[in-house]
N, C-alpha and C. Protein backbone atom coordinates (compact mmCIF):
# COMPACT_ATOMS: atom_id res chain seq x y z
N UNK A 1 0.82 -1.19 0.00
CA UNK A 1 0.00 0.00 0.00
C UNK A 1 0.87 1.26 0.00
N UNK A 2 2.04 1.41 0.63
CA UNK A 2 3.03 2.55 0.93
C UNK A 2 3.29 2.71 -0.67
N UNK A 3 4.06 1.54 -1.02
CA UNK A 3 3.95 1.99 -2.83
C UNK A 3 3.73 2.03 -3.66
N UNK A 4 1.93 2.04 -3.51
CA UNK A 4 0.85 2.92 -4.04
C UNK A 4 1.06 3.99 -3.97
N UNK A 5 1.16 4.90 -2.60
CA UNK A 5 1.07 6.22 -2.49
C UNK A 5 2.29 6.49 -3.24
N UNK A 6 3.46 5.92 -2.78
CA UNK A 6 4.88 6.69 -3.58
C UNK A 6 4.69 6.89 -4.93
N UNK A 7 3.78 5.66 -5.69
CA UNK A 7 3.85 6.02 -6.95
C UNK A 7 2.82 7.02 -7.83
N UNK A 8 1.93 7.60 -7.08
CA UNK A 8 1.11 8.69 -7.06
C UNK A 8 1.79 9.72 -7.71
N UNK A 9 2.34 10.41 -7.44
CA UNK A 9 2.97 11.63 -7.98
C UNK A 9 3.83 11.60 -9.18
N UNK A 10 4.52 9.94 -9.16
CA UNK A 10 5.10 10.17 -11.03
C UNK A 10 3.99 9.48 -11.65
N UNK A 11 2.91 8.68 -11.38
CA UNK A 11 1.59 8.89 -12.55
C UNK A 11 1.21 10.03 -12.62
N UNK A 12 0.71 10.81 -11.84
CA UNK A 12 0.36 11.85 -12.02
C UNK A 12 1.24 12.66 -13.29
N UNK A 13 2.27 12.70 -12.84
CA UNK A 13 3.44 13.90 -13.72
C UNK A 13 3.39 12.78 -14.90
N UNK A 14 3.30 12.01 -15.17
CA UNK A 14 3.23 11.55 -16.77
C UNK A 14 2.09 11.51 -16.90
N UNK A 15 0.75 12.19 -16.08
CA UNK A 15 -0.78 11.89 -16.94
C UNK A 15 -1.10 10.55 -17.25
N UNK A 16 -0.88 9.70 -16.29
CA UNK A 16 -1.18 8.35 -15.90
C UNK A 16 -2.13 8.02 -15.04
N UNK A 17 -2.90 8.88 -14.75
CA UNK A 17 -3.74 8.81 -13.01
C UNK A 17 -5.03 7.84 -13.48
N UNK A 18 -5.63 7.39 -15.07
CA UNK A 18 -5.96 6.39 -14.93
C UNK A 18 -5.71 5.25 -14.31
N UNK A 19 -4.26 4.37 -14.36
CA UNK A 19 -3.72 3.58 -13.57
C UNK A 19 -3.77 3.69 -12.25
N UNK A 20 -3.97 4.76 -12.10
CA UNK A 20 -4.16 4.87 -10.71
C UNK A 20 -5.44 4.39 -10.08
N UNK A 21 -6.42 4.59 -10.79
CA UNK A 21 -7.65 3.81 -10.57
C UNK A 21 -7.86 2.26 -10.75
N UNK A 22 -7.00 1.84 -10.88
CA UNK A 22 -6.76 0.29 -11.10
C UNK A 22 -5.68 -0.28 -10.56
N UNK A 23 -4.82 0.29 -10.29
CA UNK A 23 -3.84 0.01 -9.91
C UNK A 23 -4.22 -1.00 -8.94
N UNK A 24 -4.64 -0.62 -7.88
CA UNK A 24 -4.75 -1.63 -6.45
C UNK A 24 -5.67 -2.83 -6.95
N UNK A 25 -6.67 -2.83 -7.57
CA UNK A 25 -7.79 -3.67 -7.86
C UNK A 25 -6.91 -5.01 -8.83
N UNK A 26 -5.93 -4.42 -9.53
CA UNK A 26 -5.00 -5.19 -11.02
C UNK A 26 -4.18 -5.74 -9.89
N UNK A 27 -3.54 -4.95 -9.18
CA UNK A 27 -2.12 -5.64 -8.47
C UNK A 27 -2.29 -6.72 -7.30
N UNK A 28 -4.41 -7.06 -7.04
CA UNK A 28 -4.52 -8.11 -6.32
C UNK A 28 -4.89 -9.43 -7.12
N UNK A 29 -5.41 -8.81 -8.41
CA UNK A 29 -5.51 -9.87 -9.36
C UNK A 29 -4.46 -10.85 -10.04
N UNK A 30 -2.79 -9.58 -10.16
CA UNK A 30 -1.88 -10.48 -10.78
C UNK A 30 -0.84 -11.12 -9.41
N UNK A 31 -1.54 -11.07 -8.29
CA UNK A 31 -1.15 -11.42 -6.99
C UNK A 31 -1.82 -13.52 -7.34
N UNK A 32 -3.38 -12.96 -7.31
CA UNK A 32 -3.92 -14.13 -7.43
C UNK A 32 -3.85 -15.07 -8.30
N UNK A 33 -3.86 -14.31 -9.62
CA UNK A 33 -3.26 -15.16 -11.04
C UNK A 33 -1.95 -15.61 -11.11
N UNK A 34 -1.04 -15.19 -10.53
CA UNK A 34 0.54 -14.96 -10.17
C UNK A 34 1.11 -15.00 -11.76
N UNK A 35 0.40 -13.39 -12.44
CA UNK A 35 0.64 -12.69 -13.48
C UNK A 35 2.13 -12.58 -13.71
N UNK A 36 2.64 -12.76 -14.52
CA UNK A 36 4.34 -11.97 -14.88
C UNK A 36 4.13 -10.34 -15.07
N UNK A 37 5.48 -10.01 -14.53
CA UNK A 37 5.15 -8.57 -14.83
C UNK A 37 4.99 -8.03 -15.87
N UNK A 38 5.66 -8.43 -17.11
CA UNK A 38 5.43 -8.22 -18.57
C UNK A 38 3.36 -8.09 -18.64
N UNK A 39 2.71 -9.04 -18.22
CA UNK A 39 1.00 -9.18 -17.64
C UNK A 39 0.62 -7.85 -17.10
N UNK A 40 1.22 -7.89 -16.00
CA UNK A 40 1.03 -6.91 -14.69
C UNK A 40 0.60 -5.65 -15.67
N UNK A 41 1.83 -5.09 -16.43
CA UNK A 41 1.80 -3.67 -16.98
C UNK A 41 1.03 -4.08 -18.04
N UNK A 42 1.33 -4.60 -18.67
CA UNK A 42 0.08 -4.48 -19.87
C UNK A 42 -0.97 -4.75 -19.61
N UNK A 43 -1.72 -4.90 -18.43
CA UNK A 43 -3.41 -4.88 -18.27
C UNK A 43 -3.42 -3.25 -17.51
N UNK A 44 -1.98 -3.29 -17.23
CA UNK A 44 -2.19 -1.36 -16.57
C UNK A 44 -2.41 -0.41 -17.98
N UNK A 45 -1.96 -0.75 -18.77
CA UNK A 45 -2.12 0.32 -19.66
C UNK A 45 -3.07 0.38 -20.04
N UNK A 46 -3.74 -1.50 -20.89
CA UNK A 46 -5.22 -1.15 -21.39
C UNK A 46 -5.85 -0.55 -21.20
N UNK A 47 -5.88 -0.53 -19.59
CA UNK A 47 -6.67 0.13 -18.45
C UNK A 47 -6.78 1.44 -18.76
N UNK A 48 -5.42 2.20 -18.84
CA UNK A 48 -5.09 3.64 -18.94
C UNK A 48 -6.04 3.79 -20.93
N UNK A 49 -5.30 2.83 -21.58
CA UNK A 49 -5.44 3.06 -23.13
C UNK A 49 -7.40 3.50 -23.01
N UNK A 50 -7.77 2.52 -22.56
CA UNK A 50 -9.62 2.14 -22.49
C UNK A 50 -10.15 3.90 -21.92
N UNK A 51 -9.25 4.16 -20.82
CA UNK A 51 -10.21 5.61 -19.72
C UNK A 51 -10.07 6.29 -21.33
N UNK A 52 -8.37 6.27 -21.71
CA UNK A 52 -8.38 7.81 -22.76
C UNK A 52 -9.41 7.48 -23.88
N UNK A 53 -9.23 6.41 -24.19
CA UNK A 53 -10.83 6.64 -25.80
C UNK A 53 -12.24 6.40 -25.31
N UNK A 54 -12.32 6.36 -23.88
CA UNK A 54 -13.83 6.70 -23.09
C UNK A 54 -13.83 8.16 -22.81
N UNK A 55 -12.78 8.94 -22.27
CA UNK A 55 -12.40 10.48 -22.42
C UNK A 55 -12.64 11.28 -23.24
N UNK A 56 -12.18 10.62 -24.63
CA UNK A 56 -12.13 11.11 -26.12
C UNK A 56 -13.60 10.89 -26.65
N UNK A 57 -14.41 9.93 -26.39
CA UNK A 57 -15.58 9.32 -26.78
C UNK A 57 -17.00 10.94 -26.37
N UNK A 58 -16.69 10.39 -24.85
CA UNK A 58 -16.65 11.93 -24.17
C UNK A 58 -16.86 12.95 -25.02
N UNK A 59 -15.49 13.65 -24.61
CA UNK A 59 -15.13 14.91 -25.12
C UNK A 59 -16.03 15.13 -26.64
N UNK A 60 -15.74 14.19 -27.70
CA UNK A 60 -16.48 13.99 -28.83
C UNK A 60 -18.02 14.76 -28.51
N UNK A 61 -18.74 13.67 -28.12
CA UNK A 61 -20.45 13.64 -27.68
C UNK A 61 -20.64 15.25 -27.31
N UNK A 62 -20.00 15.46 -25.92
CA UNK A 62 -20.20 16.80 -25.63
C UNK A 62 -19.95 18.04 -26.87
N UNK A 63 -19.14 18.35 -27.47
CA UNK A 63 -18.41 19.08 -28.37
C UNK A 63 -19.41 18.93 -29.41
N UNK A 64 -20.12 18.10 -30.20
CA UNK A 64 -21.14 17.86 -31.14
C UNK A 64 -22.16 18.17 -30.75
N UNK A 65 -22.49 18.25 -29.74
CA UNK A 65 -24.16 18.53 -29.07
C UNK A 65 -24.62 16.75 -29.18
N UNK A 66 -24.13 15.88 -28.93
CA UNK A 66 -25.04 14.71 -29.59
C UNK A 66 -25.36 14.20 -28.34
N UNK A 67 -26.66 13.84 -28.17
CA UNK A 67 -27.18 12.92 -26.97
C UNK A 67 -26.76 11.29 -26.76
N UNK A 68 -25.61 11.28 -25.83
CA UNK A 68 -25.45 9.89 -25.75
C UNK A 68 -25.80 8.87 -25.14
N UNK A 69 -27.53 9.44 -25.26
CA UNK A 69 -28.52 8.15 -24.94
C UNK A 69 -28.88 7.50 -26.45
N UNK A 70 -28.93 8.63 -27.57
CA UNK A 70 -29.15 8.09 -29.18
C UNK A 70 -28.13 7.02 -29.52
N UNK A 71 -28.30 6.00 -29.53
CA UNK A 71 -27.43 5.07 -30.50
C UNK A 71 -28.00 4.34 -31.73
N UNK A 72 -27.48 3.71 -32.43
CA UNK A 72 -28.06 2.97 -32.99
C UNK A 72 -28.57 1.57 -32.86
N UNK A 73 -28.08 1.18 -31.56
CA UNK A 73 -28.32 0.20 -31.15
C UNK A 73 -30.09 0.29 -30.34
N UNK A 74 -30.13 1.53 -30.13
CA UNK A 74 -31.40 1.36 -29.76
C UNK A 74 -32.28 2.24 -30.35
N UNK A 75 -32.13 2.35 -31.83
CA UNK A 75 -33.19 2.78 -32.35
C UNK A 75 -33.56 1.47 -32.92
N UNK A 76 -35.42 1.84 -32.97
CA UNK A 76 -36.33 0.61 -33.61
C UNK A 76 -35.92 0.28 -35.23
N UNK A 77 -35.40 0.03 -35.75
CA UNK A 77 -35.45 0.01 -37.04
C UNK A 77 -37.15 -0.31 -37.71
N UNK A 78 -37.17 -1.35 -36.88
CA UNK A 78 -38.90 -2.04 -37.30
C UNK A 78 -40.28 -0.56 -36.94
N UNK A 79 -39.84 -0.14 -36.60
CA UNK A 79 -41.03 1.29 -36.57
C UNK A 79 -40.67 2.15 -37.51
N UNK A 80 -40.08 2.14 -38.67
CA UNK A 80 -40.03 2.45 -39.96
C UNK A 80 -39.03 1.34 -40.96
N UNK A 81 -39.61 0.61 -41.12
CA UNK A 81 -38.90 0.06 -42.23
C UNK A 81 -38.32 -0.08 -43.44
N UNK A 82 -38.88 1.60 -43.89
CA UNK A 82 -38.32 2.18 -45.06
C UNK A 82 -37.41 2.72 -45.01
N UNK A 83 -36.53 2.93 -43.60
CA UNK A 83 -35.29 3.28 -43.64
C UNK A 83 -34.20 2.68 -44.49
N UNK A 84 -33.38 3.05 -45.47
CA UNK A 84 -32.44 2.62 -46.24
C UNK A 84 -30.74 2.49 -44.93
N UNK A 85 -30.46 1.29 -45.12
CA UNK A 85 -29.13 0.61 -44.15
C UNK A 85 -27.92 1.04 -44.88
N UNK A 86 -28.04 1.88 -46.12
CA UNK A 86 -26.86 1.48 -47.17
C UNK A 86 -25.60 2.29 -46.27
N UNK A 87 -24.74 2.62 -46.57
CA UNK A 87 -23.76 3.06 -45.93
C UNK A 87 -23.29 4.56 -47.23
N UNK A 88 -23.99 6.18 -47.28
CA UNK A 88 -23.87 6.55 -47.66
C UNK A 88 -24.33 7.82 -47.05
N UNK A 89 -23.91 8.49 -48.27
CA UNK A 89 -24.40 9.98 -47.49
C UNK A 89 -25.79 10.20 -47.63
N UNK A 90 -26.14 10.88 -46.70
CA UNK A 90 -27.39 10.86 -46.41
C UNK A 90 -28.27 12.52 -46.15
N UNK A 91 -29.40 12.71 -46.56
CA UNK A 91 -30.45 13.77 -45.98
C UNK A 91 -31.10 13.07 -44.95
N UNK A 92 -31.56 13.53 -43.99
CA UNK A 92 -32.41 13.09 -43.43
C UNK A 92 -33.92 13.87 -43.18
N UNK A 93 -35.25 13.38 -43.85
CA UNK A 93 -36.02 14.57 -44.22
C UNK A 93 -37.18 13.41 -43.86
N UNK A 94 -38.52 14.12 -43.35
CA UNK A 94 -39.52 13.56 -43.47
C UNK A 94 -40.48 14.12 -41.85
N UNK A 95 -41.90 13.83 -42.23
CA UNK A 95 -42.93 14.26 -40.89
C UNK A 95 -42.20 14.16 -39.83
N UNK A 96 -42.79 14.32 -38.27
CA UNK A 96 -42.76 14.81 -36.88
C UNK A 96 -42.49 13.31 -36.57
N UNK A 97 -42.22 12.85 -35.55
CA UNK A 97 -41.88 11.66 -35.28
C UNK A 97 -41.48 10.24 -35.52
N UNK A 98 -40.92 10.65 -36.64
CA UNK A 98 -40.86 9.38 -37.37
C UNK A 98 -39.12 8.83 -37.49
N UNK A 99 -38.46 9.58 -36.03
CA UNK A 99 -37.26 9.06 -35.72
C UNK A 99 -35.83 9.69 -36.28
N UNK A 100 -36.31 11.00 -36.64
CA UNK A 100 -35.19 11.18 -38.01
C UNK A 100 -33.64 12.00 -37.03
N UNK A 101 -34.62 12.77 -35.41
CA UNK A 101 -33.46 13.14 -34.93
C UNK A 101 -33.10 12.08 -34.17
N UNK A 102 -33.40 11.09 -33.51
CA UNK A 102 -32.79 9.84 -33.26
C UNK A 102 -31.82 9.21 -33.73
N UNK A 103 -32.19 9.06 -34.95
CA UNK A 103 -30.49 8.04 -36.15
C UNK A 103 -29.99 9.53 -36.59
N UNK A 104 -30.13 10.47 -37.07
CA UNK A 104 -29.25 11.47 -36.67
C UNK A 104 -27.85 11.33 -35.80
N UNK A 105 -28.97 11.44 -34.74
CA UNK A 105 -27.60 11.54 -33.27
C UNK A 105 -27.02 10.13 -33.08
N UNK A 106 -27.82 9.03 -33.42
CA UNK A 106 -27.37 7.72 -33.58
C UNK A 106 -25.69 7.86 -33.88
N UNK A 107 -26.38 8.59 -35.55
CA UNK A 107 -24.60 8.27 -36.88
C UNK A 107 -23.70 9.09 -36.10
N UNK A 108 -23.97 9.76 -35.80
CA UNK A 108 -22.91 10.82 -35.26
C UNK A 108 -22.68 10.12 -33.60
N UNK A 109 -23.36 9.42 -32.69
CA UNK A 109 -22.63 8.42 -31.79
C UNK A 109 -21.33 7.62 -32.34
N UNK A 110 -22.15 6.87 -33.54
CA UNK A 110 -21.33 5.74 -34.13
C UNK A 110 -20.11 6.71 -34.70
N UNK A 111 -20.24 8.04 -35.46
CA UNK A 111 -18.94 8.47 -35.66
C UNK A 111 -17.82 8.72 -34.69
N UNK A 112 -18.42 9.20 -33.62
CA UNK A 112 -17.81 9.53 -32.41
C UNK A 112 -17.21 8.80 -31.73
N UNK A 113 -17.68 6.95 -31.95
CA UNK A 113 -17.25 6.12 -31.58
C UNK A 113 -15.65 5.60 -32.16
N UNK A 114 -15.94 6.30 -33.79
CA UNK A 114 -14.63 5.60 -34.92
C UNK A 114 -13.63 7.08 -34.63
N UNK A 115 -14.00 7.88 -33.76
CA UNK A 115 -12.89 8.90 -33.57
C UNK A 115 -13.25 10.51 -34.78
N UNK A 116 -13.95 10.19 -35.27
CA UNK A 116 -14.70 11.02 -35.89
C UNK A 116 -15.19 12.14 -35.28
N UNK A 117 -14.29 13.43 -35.86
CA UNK A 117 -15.34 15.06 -34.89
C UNK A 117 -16.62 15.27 -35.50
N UNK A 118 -17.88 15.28 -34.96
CA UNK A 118 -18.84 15.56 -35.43
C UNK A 118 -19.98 17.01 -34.44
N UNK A 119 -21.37 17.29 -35.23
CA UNK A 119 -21.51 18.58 -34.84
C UNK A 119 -23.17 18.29 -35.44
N UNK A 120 -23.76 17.90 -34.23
CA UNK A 120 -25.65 17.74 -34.26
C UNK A 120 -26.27 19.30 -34.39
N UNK A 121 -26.76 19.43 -34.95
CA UNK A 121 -27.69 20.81 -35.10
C UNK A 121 -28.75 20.62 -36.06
N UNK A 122 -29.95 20.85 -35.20
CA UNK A 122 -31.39 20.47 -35.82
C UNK A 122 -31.28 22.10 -36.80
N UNK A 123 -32.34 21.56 -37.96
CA UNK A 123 -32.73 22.69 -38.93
C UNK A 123 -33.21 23.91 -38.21
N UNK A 124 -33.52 24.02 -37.08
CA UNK A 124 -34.45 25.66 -36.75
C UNK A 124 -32.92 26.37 -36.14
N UNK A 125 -32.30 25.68 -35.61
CA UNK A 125 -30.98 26.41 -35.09
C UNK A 125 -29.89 26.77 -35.81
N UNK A 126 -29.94 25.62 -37.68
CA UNK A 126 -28.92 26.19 -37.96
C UNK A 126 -29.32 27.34 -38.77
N UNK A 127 -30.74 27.15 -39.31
CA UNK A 127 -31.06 28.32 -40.31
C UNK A 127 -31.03 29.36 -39.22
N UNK A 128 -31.42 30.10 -37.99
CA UNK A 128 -31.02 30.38 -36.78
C UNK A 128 -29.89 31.74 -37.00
N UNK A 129 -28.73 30.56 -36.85
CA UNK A 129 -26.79 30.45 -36.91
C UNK A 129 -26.98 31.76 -38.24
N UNK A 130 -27.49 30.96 -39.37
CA UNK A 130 -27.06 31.29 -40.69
C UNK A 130 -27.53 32.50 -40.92
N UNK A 131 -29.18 32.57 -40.11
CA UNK A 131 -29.71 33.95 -40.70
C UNK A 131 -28.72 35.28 -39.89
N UNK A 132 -28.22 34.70 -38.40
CA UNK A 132 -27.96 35.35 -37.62
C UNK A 132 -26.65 36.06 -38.50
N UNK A 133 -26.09 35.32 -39.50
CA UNK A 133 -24.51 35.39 -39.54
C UNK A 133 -24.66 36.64 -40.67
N UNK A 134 -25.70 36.78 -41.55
CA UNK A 134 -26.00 37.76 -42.50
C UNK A 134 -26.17 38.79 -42.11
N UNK A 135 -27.02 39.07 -40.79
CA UNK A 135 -27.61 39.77 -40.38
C UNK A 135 -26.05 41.37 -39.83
């Protein structure tokens, strides 16, 4: 436990303090597994690797405006079935409820997911932006 704490301050100074959140929980596991250390550190990093592209995933969502309750995993597909799956560019146009800002914020999850910067803005805000920008 003492060098836990000692090693606090050089994670920190290399921006490691993920590991730090695992650290104790990993170092009773490769206790119990009786991990090699070559093991030991490389489940520390995943650890560290996993927080930064949950960080980045993050940072993404927020920065786009995108709601990261929208996925695509939980939109109905079967409550419109005329949705086209193809993998292309897309409008997205049609009546009041019929899901269109949902897979919207969906694609732009899933982009956000592949590391992709993206940027949600419904039609009344950007014409909004645009009229504002003439003005």
């Amino acid at each position: 436990m003492a060098l836990m704490h000692q090693l606090t301050p050089s994670l920190k100074h290399l921006r490691l303090s993920g590991i730090l959140e695992t650290l104790e929980a990993r170092n009773r596991e490769a206790v119990a597994g009786q991990w090699s250390y070559v093991e030991f550190l490389e489940r520390l990093l995943q650890d560290e690797v996993e927080r930064r592209a949950q960080k980045q995933l993050e940072l993404r969502l927020r920065r786009g405006a995108v709601n990261s309750t929208k996925t695509l995993e939980g939109f109905d597909f079967s409550f419109n079935p005329a949705i086209n799956r193809e993998k292309r560019n897309l409008l997205v146009c049609g009546p009041s409820g019929v899901g269109k800002s949902h897979l919207a914020q969906a694609l732009c999850h899933e982009a956000c997911r592949q590391g992709v910067d993206v940027l949600f803005v419904n039609t009344h805000k950007l014409l909004q932006h645009l009229n504002g920008g003439r003005a």
